[in-house]
Protein backbone atom coordinates (compact mmCIF):
# COMPACT_ATOMS: atom_id res chain seq x y z
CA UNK A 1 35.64 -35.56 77.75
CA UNK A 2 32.27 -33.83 77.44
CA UNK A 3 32.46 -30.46 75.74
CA UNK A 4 29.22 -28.43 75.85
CA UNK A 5 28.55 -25.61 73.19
CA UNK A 6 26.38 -23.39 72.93
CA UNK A 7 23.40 -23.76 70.87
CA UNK A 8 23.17 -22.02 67.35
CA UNK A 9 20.22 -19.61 67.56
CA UNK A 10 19.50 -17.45 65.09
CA UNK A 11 18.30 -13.89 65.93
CA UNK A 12 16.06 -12.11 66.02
CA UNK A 13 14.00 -14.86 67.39
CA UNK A 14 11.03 -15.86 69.60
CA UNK A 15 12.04 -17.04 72.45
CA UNK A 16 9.97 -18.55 75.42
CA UNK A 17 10.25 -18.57 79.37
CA UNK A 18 9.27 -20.44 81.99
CA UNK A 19 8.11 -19.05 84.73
CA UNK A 20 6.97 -20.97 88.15
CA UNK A 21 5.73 -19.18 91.57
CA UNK A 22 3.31 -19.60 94.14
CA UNK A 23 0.83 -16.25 92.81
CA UNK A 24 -0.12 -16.49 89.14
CA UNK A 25 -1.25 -12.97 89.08
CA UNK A 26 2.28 -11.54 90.48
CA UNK A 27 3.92 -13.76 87.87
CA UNK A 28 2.59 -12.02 85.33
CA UNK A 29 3.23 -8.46 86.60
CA UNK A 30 7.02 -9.43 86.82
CA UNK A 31 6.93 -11.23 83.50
CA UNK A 32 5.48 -7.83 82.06
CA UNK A 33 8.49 -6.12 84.47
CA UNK A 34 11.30 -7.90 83.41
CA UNK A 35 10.49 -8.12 79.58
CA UNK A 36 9.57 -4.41 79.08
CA UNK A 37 9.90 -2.76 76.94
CA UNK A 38 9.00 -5.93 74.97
CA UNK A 39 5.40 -7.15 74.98
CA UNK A 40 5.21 -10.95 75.88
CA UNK A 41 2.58 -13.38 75.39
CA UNK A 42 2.01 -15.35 78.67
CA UNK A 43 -0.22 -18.64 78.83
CA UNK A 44 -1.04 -20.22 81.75
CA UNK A 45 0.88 -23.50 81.37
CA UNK A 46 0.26 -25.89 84.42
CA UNK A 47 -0.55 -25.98 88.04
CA UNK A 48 0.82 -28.08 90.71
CA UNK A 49 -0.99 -31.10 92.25
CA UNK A 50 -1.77 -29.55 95.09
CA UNK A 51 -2.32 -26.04 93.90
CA UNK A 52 0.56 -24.29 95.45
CA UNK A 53 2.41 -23.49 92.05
CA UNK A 54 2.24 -22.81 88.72
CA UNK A 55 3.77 -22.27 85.89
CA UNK A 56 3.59 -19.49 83.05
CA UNK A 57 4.98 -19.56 79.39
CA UNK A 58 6.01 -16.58 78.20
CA UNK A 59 7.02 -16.22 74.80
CA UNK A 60 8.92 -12.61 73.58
CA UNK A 61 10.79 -11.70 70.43
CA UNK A 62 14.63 -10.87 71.31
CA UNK A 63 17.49 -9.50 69.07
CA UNK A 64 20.27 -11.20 70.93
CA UNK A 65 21.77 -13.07 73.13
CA UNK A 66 22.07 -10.48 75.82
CA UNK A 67 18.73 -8.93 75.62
CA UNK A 68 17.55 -12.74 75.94
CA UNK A 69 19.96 -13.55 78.91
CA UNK A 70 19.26 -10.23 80.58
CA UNK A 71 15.42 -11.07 80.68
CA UNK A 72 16.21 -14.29 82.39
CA UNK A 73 18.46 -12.73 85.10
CA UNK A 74 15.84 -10.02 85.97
CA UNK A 75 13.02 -13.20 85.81
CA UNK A 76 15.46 -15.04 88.45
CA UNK A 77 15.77 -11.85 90.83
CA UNK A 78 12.29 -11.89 92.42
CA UNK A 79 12.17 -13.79 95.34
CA UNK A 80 8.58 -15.05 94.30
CA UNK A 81 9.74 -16.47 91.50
CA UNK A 82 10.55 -20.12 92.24
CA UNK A 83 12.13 -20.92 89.02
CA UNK A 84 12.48 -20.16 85.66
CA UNK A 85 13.18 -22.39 82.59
């Protein structure tokens, strides 16, 4: 039997996201959105062959867990974000 635990992370840490959509410049308003009051630093980080997507890092310093997770949920509730990592 596989047991999966979670991973020891020590906080406060930086912690990076990514982000993939269809509209790099809306990616980063909703990265700014959803990490405020934080202040990430977002690199482009790849496009798709045929230039419909890409991809955005963005790194941010979190406390915890929840702040961390939180960030992620709000990430995964715009509908033109296609994923996030």
């Amino acid at each position: 039997m596989i047991t999966h635990r979670k991973p020891d992370i020590d906080y406060p840490c930086e912690w990076e996201y990514t982000v993939i959509g269809a509209d790099e410049a809306r990616l980063r308003e909703i990265i700014f959105t959803a990490c405020a009051p934080l202040v990430p630093a977002i690199a482009h980080s790849r496009t798709s062959r045929r230039g419909s997507y890409c991809s955005l890092n963005a790194t941010v310093r979190v406390d915890d867990e929840q702040q961390r997770d939180a960030i992620f949920s709000r990430l995964q509730g715009y509908p033109e974000v296609k994923m996030v990592i």
